[in-house]
Structure formats: structure tokens, C-alpha cells
PDB file of N, CA and C in Angstrom:
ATOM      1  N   UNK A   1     205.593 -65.115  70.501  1.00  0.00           N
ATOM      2  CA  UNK A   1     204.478 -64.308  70.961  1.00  0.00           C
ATOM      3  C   UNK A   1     204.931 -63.399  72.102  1.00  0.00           C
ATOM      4  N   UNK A   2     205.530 -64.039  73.235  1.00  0.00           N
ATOM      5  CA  UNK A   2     206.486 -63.135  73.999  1.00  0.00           C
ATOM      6  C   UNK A   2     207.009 -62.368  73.872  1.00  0.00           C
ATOM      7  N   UNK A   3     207.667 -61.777  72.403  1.00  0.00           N
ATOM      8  CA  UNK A   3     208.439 -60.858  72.088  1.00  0.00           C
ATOM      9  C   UNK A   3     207.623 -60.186  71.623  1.00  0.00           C
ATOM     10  N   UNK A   4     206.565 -60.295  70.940  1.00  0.00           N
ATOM     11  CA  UNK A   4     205.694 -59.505  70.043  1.00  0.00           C
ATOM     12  C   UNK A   4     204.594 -58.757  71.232  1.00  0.00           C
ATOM     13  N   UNK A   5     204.742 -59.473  72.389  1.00  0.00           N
ATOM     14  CA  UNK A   5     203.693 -58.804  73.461  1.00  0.00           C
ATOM     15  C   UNK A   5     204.338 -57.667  74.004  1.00  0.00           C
ATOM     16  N   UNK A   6     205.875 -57.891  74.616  1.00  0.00           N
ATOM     17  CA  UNK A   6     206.649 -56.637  74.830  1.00  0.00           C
ATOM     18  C   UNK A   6     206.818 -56.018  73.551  1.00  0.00           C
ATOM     19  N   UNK A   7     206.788 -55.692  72.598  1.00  0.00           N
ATOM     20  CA  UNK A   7     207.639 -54.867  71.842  1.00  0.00           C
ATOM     21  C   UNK A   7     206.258 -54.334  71.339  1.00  0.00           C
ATOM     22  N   UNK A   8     205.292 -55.026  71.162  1.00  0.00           N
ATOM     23  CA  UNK A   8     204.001 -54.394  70.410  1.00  0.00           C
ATOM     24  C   UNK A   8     204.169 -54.584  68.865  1.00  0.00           C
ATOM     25  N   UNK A   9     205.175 -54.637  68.291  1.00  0.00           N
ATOM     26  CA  UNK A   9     205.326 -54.994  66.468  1.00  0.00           C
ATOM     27  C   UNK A   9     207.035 -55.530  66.324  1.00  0.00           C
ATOM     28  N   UNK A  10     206.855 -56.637  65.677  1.00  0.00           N
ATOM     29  CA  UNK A  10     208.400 -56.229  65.264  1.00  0.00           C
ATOM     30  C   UNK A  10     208.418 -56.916  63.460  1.00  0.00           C
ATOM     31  N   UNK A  11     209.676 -57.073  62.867  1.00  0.00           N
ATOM     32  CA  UNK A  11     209.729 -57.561  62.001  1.00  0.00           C
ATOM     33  C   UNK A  11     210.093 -58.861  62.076  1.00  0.00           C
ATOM     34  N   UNK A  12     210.495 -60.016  61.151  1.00  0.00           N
ATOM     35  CA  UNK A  12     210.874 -61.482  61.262  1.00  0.00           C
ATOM     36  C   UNK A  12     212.408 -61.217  61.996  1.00  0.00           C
ATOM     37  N   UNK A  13     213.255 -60.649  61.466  1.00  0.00           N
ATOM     38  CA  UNK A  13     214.309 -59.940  61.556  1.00  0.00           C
ATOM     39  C   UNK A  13     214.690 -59.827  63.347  1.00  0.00           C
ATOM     40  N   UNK A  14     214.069 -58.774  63.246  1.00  0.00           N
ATOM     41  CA  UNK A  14     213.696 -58.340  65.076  1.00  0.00           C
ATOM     42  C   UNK A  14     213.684 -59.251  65.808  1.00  0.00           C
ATOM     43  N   UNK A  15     212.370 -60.005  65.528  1.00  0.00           N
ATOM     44  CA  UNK A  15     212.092 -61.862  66.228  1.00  0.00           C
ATOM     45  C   UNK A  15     213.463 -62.846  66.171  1.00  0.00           C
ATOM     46  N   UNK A  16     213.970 -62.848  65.269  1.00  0.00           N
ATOM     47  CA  UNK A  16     215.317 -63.879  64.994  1.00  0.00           C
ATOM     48  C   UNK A  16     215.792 -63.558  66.261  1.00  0.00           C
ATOM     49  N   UNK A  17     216.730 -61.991  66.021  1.00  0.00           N
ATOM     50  CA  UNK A  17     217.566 -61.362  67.119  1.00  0.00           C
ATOM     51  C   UNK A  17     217.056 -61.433  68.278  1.00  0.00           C
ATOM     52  N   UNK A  18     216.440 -61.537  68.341  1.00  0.00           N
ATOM     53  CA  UNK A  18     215.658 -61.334  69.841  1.00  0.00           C
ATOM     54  C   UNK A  18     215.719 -63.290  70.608  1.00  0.00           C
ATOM     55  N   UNK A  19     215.546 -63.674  69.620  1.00  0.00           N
ATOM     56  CA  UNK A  19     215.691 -65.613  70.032  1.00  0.00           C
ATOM     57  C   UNK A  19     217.148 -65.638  69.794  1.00  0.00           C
ATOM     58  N   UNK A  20     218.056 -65.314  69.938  1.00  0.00           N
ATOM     59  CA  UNK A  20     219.052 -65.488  69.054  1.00  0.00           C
ATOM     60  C   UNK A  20     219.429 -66.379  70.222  1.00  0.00           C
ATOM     61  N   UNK A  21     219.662 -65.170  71.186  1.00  0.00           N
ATOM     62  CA  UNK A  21     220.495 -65.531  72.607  1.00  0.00           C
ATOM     63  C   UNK A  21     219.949 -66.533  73.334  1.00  0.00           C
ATOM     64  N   UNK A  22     218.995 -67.142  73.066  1.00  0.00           N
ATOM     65  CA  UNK A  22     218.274 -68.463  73.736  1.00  0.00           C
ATOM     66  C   UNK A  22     218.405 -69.419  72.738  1.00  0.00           C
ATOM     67  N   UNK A  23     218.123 -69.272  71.468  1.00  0.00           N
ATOM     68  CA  UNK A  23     217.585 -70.330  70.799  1.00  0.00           C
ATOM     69  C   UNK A  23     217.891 -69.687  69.503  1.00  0.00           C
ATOM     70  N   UNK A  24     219.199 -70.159  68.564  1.00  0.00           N
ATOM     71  CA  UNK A  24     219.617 -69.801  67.237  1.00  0.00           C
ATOM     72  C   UNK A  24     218.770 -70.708  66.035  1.00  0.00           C
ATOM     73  N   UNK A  25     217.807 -69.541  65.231  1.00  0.00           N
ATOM     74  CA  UNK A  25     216.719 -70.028  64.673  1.00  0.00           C
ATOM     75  C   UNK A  25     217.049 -69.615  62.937  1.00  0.00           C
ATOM     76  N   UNK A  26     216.909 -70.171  61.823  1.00  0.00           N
ATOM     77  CA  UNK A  26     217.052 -69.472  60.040  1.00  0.00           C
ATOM     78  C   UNK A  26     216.093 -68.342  60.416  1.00  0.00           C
ATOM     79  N   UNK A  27     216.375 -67.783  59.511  1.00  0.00           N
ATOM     80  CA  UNK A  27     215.434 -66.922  59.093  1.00  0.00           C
ATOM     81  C   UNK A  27     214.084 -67.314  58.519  1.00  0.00           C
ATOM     82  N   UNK A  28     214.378 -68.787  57.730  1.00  0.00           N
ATOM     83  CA  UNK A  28     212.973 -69.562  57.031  1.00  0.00           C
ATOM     84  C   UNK A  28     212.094 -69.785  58.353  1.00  0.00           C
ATOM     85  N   UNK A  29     212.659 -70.521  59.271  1.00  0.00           N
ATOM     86  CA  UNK A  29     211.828 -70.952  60.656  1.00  0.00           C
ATOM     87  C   UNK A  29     211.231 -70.034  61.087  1.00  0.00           C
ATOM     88  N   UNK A  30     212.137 -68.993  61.454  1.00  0.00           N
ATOM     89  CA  UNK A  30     211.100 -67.878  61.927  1.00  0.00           C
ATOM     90  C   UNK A  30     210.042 -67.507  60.727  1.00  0.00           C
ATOM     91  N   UNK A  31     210.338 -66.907  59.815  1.00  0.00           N
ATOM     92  CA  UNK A  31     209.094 -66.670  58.834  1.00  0.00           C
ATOM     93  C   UNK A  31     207.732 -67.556  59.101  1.00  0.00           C
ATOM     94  N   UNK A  32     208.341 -68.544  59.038  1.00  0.00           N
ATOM     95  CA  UNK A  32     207.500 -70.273  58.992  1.00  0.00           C
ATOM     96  C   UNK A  32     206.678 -70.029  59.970  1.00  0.00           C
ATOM     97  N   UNK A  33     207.428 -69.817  61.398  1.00  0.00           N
ATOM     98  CA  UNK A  33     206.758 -69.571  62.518  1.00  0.00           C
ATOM     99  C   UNK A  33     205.551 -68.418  62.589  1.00  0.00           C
ATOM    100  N   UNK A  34     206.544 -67.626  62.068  1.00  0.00           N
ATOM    101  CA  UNK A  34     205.364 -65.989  61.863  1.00  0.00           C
ATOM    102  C   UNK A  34     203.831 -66.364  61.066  1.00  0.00           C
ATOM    103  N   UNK A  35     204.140 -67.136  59.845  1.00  0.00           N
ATOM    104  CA  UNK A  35     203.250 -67.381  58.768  1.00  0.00           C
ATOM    105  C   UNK A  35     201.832 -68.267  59.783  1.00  0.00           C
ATOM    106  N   UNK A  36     202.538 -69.485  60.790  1.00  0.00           N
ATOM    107  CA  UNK A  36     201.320 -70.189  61.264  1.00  0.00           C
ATOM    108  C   UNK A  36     201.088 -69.201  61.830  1.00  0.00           C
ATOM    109  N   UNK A  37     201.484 -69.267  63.321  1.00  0.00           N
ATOM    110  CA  UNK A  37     200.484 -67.809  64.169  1.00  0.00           C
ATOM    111  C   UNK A  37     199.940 -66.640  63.506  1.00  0.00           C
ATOM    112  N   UNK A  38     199.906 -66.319  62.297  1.00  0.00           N
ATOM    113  CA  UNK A  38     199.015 -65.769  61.439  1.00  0.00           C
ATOM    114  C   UNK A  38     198.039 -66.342  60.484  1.00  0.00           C
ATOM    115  N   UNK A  39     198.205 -67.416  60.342  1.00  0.00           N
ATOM    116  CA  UNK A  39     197.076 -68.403  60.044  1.00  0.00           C
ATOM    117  C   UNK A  39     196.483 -68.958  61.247  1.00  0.00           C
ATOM    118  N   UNK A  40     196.652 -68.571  62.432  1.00  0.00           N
ATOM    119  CA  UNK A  40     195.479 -69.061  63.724  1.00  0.00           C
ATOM    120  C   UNK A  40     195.249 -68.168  64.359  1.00  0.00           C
ATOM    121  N   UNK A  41     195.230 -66.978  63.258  1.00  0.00           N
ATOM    122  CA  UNK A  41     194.958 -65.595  64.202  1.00  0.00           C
ATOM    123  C   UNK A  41     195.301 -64.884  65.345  1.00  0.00           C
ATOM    124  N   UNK A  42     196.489 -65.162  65.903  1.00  0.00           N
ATOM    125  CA  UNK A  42     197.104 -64.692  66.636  1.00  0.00           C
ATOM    126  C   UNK A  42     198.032 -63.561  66.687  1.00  0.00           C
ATOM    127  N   UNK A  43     198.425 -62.888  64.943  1.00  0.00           N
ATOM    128  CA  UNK A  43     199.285 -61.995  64.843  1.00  0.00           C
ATOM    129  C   UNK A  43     199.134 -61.761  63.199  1.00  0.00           C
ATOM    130  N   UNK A  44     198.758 -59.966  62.945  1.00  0.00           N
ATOM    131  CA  UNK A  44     198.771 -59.963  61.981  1.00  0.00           C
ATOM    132  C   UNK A  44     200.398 -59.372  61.420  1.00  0.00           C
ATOM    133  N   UNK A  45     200.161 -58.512  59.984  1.00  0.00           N
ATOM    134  CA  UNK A  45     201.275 -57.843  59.532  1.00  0.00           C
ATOM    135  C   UNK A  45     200.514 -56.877  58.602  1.00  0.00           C
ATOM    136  N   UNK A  46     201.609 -56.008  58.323  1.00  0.00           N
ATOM    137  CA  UNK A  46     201.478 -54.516  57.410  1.00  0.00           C
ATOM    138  C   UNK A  46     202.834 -54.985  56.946  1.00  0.00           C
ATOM    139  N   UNK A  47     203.084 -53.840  55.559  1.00  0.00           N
ATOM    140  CA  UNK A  47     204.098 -54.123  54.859  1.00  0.00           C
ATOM    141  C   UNK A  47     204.886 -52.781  55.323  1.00  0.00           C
ATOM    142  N   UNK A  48     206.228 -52.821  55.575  1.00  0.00           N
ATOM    143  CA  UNK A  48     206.865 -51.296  56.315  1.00  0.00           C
ATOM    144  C   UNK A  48     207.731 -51.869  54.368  1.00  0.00           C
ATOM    145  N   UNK A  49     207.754 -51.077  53.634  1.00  0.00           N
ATOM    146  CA  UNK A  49     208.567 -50.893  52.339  1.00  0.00           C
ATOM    147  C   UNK A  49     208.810 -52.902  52.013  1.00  0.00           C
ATOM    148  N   UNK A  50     209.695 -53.283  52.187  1.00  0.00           N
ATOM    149  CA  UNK A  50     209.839 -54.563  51.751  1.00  0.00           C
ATOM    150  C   UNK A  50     209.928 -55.365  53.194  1.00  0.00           C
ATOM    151  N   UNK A  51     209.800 -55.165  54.377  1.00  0.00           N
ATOM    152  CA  UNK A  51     209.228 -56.356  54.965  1.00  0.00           C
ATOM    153  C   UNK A  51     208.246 -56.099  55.782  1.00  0.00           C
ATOM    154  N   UNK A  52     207.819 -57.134  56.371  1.00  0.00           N
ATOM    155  CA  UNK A  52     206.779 -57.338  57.143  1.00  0.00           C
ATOM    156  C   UNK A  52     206.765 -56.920  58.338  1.00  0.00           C
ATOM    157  N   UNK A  53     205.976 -56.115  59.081  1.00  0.00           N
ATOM    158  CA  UNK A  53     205.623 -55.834  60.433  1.00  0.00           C
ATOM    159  C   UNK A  53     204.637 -56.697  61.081  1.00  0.00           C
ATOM    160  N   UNK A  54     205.087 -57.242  62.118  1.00  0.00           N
ATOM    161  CA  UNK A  54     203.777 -58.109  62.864  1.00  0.00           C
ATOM    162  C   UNK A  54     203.623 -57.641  63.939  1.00  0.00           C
ATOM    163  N   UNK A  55     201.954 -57.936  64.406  1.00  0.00           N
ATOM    164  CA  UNK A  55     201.578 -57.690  65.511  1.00  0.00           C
ATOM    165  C   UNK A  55     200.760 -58.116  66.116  1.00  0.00           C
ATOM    166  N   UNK A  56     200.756 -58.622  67.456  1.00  0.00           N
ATOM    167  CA  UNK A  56     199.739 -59.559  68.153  1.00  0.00           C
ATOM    168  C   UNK A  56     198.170 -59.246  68.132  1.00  0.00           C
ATOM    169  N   UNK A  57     197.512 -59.825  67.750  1.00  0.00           N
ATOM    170  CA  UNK A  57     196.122 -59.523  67.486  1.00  0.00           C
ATOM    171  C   UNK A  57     195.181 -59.622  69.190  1.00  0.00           C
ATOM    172  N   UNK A  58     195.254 -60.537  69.694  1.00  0.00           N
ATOM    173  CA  UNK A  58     195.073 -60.856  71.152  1.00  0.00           C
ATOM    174  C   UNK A  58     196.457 -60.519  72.314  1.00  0.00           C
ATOM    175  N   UNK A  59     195.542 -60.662  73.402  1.00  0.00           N
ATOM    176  CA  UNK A  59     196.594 -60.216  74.170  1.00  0.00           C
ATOM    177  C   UNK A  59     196.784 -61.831  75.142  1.00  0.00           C
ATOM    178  N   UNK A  60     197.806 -61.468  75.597  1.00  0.00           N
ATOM    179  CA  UNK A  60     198.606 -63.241  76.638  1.00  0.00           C
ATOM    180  C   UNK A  60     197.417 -63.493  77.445  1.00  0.00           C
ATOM    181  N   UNK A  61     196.278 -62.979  78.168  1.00  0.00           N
ATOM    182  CA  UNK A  61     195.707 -63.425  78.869  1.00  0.00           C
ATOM    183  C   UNK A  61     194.099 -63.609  78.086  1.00  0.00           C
ATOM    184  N   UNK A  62     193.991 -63.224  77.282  1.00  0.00           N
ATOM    185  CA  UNK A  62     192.787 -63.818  75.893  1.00  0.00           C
ATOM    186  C   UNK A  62     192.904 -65.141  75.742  1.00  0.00           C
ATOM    187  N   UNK A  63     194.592 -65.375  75.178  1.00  0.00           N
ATOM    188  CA  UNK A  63     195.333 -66.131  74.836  1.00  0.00           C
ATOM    189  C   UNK A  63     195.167 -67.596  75.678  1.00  0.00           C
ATOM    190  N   UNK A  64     195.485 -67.163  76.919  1.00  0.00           N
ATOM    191  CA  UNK A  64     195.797 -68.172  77.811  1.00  0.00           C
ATOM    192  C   UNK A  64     194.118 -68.843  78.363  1.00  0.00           C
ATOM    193  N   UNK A  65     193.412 -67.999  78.073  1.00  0.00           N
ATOM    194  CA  UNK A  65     191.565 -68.046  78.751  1.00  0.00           C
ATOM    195  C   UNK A  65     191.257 -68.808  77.305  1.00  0.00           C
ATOM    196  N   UNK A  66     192.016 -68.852  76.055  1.00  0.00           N
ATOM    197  CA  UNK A  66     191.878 -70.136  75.015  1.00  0.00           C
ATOM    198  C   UNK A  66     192.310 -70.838  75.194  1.00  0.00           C
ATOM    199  N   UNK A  67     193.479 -71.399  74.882  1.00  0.00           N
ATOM    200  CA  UNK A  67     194.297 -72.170  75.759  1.00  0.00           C
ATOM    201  C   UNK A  67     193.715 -73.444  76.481  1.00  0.00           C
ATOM    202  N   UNK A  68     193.295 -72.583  77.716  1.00  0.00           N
ATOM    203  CA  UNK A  68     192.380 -73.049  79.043  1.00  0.00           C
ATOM    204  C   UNK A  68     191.307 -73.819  78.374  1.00  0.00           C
ATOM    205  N   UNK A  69     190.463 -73.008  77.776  1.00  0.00           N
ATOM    206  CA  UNK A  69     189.045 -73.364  77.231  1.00  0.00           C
ATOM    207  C   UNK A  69     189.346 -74.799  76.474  1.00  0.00           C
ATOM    208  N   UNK A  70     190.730 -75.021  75.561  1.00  0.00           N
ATOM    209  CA  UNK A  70     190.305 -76.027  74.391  1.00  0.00           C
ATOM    210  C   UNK A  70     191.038 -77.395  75.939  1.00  0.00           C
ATOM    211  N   UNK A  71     192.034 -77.031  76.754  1.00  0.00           N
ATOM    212  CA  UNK A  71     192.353 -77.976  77.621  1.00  0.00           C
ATOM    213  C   UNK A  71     191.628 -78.409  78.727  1.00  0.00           C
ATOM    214  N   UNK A  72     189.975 -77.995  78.772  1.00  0.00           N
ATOM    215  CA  UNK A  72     189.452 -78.378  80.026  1.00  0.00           C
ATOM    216  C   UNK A  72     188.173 -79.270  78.908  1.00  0.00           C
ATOM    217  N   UNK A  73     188.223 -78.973  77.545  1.00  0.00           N
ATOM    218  CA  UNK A  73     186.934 -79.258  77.196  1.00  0.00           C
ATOM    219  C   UNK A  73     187.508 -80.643  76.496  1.00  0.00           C
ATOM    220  N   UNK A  74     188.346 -80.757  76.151  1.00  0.00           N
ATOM    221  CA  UNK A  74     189.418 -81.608  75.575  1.00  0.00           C
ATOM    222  C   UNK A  74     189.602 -82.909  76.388  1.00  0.00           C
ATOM    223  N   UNK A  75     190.544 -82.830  77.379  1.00  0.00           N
ATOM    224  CA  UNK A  75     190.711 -83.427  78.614  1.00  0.00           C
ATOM    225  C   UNK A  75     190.160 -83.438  79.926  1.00  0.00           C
ATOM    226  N   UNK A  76     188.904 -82.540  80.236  1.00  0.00           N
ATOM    227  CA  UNK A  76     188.296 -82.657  81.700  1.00  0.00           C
ATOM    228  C   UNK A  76     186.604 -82.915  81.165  1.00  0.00           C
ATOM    229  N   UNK A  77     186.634 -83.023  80.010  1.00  0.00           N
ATOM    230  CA  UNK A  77     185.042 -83.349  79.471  1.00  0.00           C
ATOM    231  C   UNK A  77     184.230 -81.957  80.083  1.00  0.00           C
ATOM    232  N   UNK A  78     185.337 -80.746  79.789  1.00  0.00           N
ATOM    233  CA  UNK A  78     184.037 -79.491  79.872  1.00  0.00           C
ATOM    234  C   UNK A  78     184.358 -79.175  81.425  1.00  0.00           C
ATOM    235  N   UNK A  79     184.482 -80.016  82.174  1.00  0.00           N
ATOM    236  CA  UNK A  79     184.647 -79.805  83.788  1.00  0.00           C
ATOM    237  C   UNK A  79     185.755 -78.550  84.261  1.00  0.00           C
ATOM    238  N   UNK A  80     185.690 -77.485  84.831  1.00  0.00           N
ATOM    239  CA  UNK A  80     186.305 -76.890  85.590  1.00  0.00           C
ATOM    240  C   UNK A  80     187.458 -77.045  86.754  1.00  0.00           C
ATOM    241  N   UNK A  81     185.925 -78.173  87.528  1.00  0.00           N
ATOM    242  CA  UNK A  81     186.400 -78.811  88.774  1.00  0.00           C
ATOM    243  C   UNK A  81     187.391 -79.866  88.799  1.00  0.00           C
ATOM    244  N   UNK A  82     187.056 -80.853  87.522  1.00  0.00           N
ATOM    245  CA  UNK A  82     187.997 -81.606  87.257  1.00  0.00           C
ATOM    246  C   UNK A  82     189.227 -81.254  86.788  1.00  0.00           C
ATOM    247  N   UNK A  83     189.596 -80.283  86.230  1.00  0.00           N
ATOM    248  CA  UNK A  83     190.635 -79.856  86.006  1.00  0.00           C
ATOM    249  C   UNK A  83     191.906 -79.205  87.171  1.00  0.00           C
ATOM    250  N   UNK A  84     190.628 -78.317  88.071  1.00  0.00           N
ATOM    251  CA  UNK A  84     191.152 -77.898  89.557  1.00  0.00           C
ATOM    252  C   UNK A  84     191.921 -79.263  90.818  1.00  0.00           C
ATOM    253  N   UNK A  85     191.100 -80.057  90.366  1.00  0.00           N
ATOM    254  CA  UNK A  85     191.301 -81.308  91.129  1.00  0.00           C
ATOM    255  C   UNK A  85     192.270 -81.879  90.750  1.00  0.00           C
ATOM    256  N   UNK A  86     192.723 -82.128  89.610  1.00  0.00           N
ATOM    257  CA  UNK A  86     193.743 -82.749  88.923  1.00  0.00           C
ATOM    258  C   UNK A  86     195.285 -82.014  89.468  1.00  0.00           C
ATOM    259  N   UNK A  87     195.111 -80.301  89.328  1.00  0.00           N
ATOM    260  CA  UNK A  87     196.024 -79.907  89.634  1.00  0.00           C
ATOM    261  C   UNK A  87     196.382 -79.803  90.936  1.00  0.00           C
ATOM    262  N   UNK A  88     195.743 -80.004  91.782  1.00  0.00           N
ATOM    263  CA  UNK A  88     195.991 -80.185  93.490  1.00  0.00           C
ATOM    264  C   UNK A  88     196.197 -81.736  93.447  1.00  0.00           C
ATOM    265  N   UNK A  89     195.725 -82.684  93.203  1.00  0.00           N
ATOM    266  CA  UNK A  89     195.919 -83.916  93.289  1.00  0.00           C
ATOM    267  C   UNK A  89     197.670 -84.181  92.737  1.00  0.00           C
ATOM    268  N   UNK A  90     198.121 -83.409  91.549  1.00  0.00           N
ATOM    269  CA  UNK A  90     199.641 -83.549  90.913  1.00  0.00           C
ATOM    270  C   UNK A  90     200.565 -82.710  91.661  1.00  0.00           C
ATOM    271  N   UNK A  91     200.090 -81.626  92.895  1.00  0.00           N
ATOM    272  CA  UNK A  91     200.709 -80.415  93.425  1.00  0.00           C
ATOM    273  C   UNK A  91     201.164 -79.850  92.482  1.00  0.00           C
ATOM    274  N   UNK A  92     200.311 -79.186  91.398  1.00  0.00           N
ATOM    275  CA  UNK A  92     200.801 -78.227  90.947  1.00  0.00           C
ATOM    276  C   UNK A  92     200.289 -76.675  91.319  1.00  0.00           C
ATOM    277  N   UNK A  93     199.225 -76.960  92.279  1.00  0.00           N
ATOM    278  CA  UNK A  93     198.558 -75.929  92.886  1.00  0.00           C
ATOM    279  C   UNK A  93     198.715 -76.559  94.616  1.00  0.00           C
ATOM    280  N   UNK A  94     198.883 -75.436  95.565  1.00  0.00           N
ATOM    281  CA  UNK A  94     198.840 -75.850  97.030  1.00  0.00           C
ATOM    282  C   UNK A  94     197.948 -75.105  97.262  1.00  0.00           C
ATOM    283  N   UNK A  95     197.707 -75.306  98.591  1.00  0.00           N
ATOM    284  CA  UNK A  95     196.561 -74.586  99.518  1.00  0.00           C
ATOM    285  C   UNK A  95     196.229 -73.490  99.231  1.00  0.00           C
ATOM    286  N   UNK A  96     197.795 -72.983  99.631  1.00  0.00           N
ATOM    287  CA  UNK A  96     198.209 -71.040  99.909  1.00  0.00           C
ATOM    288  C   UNK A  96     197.504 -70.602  98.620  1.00  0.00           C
ATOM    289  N   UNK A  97     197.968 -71.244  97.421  1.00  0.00           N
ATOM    290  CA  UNK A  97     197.730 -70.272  95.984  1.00  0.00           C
ATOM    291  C   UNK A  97     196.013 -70.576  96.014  1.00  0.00           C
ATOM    292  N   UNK A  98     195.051 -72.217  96.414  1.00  0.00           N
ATOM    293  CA  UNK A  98     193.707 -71.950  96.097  1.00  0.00           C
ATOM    294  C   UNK A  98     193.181 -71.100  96.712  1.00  0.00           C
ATOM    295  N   UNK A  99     193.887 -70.733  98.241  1.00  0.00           N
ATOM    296  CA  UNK A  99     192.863 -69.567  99.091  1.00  0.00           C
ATOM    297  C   UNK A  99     193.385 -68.551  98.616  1.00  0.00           C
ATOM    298  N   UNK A 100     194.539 -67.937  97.689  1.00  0.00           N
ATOM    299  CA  UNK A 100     194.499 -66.724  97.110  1.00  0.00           C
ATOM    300  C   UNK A 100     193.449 -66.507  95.884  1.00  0.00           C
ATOM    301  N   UNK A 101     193.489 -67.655  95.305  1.00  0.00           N
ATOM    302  CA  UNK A 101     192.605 -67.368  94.326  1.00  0.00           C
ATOM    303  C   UNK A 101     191.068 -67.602  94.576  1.00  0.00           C
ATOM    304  N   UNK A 102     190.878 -67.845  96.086  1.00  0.00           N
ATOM    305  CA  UNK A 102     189.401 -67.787  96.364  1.00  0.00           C
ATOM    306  C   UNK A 102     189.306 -66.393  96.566  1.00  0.00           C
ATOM    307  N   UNK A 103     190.457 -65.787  97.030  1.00  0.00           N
ATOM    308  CA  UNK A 103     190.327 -64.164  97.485  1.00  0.00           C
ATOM    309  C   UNK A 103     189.842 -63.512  96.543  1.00  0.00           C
ATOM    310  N   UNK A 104     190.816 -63.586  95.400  1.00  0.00           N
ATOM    311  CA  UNK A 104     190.447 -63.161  94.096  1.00  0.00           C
ATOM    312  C   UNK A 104     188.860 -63.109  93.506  1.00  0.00           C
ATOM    313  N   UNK A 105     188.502 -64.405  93.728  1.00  0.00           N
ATOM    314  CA  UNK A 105     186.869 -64.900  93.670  1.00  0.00           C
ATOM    315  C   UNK A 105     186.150 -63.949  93.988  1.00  0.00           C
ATOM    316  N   UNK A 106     186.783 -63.629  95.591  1.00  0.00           N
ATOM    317  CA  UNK A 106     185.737 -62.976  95.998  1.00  0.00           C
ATOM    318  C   UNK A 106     185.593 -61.373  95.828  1.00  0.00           C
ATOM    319  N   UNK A 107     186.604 -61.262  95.725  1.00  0.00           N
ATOM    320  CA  UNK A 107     187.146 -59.159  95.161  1.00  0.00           C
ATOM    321  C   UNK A 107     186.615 -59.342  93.553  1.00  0.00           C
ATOM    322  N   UNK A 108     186.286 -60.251  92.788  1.00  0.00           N
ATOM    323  CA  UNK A 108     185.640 -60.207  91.536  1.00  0.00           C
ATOM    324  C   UNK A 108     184.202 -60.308  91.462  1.00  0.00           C
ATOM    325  N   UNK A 109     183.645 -61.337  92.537  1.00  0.00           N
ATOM    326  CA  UNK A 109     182.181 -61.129  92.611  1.00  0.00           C
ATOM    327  C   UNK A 109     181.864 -60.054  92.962  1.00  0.00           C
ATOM    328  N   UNK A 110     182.452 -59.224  94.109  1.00  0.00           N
ATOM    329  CA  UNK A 110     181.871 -58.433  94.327  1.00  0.00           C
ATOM    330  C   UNK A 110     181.630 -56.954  93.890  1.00  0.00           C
ATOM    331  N   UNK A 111     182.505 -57.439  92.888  1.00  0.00           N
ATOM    332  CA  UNK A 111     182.954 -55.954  91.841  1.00  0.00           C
ATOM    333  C   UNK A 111     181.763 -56.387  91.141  1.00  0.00           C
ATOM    334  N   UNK A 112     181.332 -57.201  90.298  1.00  0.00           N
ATOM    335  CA  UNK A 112     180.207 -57.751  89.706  1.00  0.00           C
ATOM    336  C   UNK A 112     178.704 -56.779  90.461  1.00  0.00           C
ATOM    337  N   UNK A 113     178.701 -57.019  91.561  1.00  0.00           N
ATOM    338  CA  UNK A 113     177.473 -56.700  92.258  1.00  0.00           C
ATOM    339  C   UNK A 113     177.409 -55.425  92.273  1.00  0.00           C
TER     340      UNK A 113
END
């Protein structure tokens, strides 16, 4: 999905090369790969002559605000707070970052108003 967010389309092909240098993948896997995230709606395709062009249907932060949604309703029983709590309780969040993101809070409400 990373690659398909920078590049905006690529082919299976493209995707391989592009993992190559991290992570040496068949060509079936990738397809394989391409085929689910297009069965969960995340990336379609057009036909460019004989292969496939894909392209991200959502964008990383849609993405991630799903994500979020199925892991708080899943594991925090729907809770927000419980989820916030969890991550300060494990330090995966400190102080500094909750009072930035209260800042945030507040430069968004007030854009709201």
C-alpha cells in the first residue's frame, strides 16, 4: 500500500521491484497480495494492454481512521478513552505528544466553530 500511495498506480511488476530491496517476493505473492487488497477494497485496477494497473482507492489516513475504528471497537469495547489509557499506561504515548495532540484538539475545534 506504501508504494501504491507514493507512486499513485503501479503494476504487480513495479510492486515486486520496488519490495525487492527489502523483502524478495514471486511474482504469484505479489499478485496474491494485489488480488486480497482488492477484494477489501483498498485498491482497484484497469487493464494497460496485458497487465494490470493498480490503484489505491482510499488514502493512508482513511485507512488508518479504519484501522483505528475496528481496534477500539474490537478490543476497548467502543471506548476511545480506554484505548488512550492503555497507550500511556504501556508508554507508547508520553506527556509531550498528549499535550500536542490536545493542541491539535484545540486548533480543530475551533476551526469547527
Amino acid at each position: 500500500m506504501d508504494y501504491l500511495w507514493r507512486t499513485g498506480e503501479a503494476s504487480a511488476e513495479q510492486c515486486r521491484q520496488a519490495l525487492a530491496p527489502v523483502r524478495q517476493l514471486s511474482d504469484s505473492t505479489i499478485r496474491t497480495v494485489l488480488r486480497r487488497l482488492e477484494q477489501k477494497g483498498l485498491i482497484r485496477h484497469r487493464r494497460r494492454r496485458r497487465a494490470y494497473i493498480y490503484r489505491p482507492v482510499t488514502g493512508r489516513q482513511s485507512l488508518v481512521a479504519r484501522a483505528l475504528r475496528h481496534l477500539i471497537e474490537r478490543f476497548c469495547n467502543g471506548s476511545v478513552e480506554q484505548l488512550l489509557t492503555g497507550m500511556v499506561e504501556a508508554e507508547i504515548v508520553d506527556a509531550r505528544q498528549l499535550e500536542q495532540l490536545a493542541e491539535k484538539l484545540a486548533i480543530q475545534r475551533e476551526k469547527r466553530r
